[in-house]
N, C-alpha and C. Protein backbone atom coordinates (compact mmCIF):
# COMPACT_ATOMS: atom_id res chain seq x y z
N UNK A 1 -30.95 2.48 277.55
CA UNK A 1 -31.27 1.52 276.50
C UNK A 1 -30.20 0.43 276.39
N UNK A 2 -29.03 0.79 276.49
CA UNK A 2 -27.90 -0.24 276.73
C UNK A 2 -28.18 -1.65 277.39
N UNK A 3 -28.26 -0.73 278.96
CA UNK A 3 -28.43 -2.10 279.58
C UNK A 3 -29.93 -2.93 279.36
N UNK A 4 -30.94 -2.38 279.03
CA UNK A 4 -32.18 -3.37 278.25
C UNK A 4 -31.89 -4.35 277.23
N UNK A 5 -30.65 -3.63 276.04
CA UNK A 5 -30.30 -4.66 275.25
C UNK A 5 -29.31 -5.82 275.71
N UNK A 6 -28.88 -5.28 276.78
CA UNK A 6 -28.03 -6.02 277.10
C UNK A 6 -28.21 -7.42 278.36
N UNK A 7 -29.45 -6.70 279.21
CA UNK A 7 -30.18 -7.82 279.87
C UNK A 7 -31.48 -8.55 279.37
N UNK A 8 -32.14 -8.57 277.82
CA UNK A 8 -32.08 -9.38 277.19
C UNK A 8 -31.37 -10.10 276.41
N UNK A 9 -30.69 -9.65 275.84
CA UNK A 9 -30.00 -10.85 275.14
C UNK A 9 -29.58 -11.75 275.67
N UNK A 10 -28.44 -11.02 276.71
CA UNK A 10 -28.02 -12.04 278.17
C UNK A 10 -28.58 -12.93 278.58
N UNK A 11 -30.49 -12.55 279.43
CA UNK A 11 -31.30 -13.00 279.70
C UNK A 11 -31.53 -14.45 278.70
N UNK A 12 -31.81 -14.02 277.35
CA UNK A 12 -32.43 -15.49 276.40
C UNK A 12 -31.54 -16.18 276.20
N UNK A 13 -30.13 -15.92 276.29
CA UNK A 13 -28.99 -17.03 276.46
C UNK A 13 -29.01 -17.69 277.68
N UNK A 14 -29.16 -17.38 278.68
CA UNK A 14 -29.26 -17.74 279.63
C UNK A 14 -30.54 -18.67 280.06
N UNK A 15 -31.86 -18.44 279.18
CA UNK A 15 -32.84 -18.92 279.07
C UNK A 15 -32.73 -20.39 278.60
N UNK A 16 -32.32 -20.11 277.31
CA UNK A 16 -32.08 -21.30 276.32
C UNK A 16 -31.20 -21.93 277.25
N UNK A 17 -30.00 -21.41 278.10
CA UNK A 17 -28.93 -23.21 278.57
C UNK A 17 -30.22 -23.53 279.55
N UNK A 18 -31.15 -22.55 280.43
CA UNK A 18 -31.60 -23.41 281.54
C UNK A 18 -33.16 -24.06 280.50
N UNK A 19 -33.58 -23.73 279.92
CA UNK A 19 -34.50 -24.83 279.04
C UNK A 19 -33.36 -26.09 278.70
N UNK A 20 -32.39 -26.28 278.36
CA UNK A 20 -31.84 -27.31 277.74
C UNK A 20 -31.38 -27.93 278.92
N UNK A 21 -31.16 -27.69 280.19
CA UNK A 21 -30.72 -28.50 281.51
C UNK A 21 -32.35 -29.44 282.05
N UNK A 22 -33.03 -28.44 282.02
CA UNK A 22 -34.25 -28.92 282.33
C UNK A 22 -35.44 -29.87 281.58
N UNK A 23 -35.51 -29.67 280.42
CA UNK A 23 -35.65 -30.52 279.11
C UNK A 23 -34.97 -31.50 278.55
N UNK A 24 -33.92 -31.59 278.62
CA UNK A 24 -32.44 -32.76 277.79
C UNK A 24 -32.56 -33.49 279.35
N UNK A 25 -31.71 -34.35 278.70
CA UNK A 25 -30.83 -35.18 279.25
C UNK A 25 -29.12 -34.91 279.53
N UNK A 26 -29.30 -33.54 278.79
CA UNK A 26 -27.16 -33.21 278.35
C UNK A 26 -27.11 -32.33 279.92
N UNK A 27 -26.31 -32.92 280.11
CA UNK A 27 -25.23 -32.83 281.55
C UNK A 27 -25.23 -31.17 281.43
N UNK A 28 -25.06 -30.55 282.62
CA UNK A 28 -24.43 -28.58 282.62
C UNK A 28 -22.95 -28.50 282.12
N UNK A 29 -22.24 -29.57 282.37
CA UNK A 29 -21.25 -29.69 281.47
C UNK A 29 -20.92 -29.38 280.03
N UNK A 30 -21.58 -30.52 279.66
CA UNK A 30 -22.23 -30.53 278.24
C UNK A 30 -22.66 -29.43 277.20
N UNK A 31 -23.66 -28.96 278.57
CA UNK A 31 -24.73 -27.72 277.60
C UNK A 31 -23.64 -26.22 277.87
N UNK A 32 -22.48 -26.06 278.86
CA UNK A 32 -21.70 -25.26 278.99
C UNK A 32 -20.20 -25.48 278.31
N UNK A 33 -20.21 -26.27 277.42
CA UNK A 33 -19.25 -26.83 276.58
C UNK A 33 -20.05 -26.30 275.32
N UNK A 34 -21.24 -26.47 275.00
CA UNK A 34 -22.11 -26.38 273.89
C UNK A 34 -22.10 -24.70 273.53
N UNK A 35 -21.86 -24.04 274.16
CA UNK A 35 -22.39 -22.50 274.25
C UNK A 35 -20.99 -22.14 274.02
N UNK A 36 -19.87 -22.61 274.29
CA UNK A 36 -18.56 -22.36 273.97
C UNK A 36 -18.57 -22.35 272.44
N UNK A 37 -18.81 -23.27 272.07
CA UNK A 37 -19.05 -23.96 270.92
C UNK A 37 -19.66 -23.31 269.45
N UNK A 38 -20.65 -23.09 270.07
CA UNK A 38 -22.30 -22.08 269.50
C UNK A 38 -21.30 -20.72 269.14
N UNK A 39 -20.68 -19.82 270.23
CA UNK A 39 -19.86 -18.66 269.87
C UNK A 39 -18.76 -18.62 269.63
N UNK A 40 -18.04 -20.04 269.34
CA UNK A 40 -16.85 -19.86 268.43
C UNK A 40 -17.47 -20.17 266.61
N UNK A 41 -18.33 -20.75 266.60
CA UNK A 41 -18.80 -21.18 265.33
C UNK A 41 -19.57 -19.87 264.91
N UNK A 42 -20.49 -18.87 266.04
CA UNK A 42 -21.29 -17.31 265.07
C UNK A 42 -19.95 -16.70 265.22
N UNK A 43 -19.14 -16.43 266.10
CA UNK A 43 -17.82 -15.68 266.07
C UNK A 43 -17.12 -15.87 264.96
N UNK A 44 -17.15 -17.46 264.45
CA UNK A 44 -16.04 -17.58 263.05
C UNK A 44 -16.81 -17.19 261.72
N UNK A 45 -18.18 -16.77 261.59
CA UNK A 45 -18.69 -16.74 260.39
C UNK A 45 -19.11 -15.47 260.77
N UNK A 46 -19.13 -14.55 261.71
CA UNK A 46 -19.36 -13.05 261.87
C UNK A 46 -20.07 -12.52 262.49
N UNK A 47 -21.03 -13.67 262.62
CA UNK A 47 -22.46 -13.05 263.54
C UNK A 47 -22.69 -12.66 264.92
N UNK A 48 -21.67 -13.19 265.38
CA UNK A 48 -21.38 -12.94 267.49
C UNK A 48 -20.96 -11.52 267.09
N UNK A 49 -20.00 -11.18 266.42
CA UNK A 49 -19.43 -10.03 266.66
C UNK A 49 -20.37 -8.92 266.41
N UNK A 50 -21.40 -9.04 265.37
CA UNK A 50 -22.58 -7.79 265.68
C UNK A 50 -23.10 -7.98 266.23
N UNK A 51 -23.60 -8.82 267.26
CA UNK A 51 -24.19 -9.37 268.12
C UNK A 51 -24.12 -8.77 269.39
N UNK A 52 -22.49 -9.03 269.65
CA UNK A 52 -21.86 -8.32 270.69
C UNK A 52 -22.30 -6.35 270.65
N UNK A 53 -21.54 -6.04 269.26
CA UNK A 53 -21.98 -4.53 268.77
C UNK A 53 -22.97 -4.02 269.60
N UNK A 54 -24.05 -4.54 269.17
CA UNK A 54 -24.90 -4.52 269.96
C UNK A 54 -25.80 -4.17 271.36
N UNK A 55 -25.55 -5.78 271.76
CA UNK A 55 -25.97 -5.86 273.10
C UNK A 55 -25.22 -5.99 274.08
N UNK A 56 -23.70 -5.21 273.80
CA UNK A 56 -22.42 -5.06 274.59
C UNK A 56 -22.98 -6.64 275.33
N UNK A 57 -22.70 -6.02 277.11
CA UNK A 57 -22.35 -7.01 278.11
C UNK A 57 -22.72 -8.05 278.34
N UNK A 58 -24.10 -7.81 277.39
CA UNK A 58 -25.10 -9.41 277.37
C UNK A 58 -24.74 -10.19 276.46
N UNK A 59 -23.98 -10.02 275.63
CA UNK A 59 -23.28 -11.07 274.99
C UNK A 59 -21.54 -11.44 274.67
N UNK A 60 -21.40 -10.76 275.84
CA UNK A 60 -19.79 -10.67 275.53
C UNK A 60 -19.42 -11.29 277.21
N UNK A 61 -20.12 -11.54 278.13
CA UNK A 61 -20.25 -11.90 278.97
C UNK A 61 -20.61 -13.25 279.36
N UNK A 62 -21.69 -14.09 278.98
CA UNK A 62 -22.11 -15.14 279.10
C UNK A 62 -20.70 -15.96 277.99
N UNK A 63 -20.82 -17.47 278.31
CA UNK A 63 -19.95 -18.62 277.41
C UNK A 63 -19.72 -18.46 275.88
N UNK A 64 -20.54 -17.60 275.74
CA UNK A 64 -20.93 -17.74 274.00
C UNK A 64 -19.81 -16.67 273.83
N UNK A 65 -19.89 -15.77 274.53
CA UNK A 65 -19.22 -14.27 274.15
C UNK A 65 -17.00 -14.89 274.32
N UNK A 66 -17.07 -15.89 275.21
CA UNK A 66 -15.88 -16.46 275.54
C UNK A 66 -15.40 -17.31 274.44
N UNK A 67 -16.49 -18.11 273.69
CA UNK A 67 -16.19 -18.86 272.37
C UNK A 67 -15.90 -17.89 271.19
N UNK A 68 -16.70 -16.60 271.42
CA UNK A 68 -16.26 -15.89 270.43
C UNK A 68 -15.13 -15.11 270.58
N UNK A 69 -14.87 -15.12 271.25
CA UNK A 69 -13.16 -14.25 271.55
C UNK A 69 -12.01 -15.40 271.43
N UNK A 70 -12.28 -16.47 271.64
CA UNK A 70 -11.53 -17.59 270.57
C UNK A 70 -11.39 -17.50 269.88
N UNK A 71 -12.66 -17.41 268.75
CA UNK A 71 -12.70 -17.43 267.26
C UNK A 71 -11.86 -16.16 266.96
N UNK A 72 -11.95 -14.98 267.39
CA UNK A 72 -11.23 -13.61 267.14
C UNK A 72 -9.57 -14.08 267.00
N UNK A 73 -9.31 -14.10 268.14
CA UNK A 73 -8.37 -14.52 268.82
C UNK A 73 -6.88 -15.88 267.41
N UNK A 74 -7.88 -16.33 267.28
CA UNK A 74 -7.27 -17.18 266.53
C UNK A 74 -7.12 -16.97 264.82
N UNK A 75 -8.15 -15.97 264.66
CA UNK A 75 -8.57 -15.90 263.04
C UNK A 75 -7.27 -14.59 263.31
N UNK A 76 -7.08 -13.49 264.28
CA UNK A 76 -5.92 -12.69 264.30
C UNK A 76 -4.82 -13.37 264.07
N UNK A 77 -4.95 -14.08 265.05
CA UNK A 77 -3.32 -15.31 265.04
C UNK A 77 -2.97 -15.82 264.15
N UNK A 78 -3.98 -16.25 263.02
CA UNK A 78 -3.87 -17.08 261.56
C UNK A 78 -3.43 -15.72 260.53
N UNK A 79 -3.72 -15.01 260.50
CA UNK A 79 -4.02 -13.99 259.51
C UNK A 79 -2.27 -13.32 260.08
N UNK A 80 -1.63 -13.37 261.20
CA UNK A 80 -0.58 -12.81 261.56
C UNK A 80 0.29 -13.70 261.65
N UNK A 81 0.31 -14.77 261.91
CA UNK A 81 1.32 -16.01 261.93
C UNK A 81 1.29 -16.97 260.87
N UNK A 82 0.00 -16.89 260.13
CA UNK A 82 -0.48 -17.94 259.41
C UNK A 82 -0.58 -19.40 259.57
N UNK A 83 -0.49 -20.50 259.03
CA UNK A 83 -1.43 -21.88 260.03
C UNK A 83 -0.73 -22.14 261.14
N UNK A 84 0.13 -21.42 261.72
CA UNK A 84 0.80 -21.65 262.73
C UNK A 84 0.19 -20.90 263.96
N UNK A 85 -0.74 -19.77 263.59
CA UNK A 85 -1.66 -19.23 264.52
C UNK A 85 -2.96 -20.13 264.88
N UNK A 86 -3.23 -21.03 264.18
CA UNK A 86 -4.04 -21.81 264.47
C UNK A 86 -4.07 -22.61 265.81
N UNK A 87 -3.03 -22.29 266.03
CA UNK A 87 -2.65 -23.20 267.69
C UNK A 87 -2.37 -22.34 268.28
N UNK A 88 -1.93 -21.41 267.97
CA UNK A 88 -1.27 -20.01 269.11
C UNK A 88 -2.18 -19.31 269.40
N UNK A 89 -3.53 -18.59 268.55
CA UNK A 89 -4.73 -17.90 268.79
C UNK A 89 -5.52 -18.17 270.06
N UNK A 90 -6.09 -19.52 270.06
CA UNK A 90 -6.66 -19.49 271.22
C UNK A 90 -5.84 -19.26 272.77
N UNK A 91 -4.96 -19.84 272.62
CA UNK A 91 -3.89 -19.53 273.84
C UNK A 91 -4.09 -18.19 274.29
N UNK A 92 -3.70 -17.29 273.24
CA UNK A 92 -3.74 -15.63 273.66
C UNK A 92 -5.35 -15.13 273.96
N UNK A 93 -6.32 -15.58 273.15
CA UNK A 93 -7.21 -15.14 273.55
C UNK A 93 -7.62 -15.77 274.76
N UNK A 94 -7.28 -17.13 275.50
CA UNK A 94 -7.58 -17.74 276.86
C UNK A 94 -6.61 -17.16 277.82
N UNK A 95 -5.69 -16.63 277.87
CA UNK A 95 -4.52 -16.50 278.55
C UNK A 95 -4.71 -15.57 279.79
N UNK A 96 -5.67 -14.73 279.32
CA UNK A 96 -6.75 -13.50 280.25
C UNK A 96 -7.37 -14.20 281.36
N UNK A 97 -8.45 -15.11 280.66
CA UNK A 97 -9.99 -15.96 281.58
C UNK A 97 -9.10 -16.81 282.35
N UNK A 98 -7.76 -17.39 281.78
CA UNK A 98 -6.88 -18.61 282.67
C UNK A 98 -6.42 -17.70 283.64
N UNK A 99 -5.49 -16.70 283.43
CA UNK A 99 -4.62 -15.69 284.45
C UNK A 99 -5.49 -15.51 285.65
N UNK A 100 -7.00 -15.00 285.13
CA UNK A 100 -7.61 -14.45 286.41
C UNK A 100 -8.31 -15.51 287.05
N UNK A 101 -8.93 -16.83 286.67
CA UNK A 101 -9.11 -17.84 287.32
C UNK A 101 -8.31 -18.46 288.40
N UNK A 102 -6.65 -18.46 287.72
CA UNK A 102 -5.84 -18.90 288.43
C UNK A 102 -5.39 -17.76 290.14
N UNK A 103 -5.02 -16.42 289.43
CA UNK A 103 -5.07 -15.66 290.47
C UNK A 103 -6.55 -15.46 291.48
N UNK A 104 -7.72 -15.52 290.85
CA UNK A 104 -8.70 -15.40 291.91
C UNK A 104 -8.92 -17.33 293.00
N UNK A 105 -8.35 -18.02 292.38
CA UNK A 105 -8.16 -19.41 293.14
C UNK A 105 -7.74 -19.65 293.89
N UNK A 106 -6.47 -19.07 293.90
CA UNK A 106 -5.43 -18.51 294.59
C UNK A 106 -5.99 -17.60 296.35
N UNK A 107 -6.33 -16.87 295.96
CA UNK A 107 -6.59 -15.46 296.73
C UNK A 107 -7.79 -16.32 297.72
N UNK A 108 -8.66 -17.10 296.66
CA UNK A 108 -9.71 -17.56 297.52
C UNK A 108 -9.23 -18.65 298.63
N UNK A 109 -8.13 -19.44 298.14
CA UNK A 109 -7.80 -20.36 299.28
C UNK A 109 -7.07 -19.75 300.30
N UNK A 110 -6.32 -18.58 300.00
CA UNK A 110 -5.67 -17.81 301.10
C UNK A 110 -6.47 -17.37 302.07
N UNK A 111 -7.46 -16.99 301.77
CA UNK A 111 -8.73 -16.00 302.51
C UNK A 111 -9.39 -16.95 302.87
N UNK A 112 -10.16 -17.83 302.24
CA UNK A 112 -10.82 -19.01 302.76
C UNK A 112 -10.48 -20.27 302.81
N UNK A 113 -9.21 -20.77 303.88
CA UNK A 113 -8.59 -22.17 303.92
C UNK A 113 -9.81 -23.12 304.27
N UNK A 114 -9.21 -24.13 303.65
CA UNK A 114 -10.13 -25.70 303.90
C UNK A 114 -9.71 -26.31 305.12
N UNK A 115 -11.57 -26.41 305.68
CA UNK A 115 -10.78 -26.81 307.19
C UNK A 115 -11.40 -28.38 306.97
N UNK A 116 -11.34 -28.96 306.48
CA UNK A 116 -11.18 -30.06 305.97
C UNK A 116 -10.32 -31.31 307.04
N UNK A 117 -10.19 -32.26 307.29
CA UNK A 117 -8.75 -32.82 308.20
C UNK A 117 -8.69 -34.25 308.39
């Protein structure tokens, strides 16, 4: 039952950005900036996080689930540093998605050089 809840929810997030690429005019940029956005704003008023409860991987996985671990991230940081976490929160909660971007970037140009010339 897990993974059903979890490859719908996933699924209709995933639905909704490709209706809005295909329908709009807003850039994948845009609409992947937007979903950041969308789950730092249900993350800051509560609703991502039962959300997540939930449908674990399907929503803690897609952009939305990344905006909401911002919002976490920072409302900890505020509540422990106070308005001075307001700038430090997201850092810690990005510091993970940056680390392994940077190390898997890494690894990929080692393994797969640009033969480029």
């Amino acid at each position: 039952m897990e993974y059903l809840k979890a490859f719908l929810v996933g699924g209709m997030i995933c639905c909704v950005c490709q209706v809005l690429i295909d329908k709009t005019a807003l850039t994948p940029a845009r609409i992947l900036t937007g979903c950041v956005v969308a789950g730092v704003l249900l993350g800051a008023v509560g609703l991502y996080p039962a959300l997540a409860d939930w449908a674990g991987a399907g929503a803690t996985v897609p952009l939305t689930g990344f905006g909401s671990a911002l919002a976490k991230g920072t409302r900890e940081a505020v509540e422990r540093d106070g308005l001075l976490g307001a700038l430090t929160g997201p850092l810690s909660a990005a510091a993970g998605g940056i680390t392994a971007a940077v190390l898997f970037g890494t690894l990929a140009a080692l393994i797969f050089p640009s033969r480029e010339k």
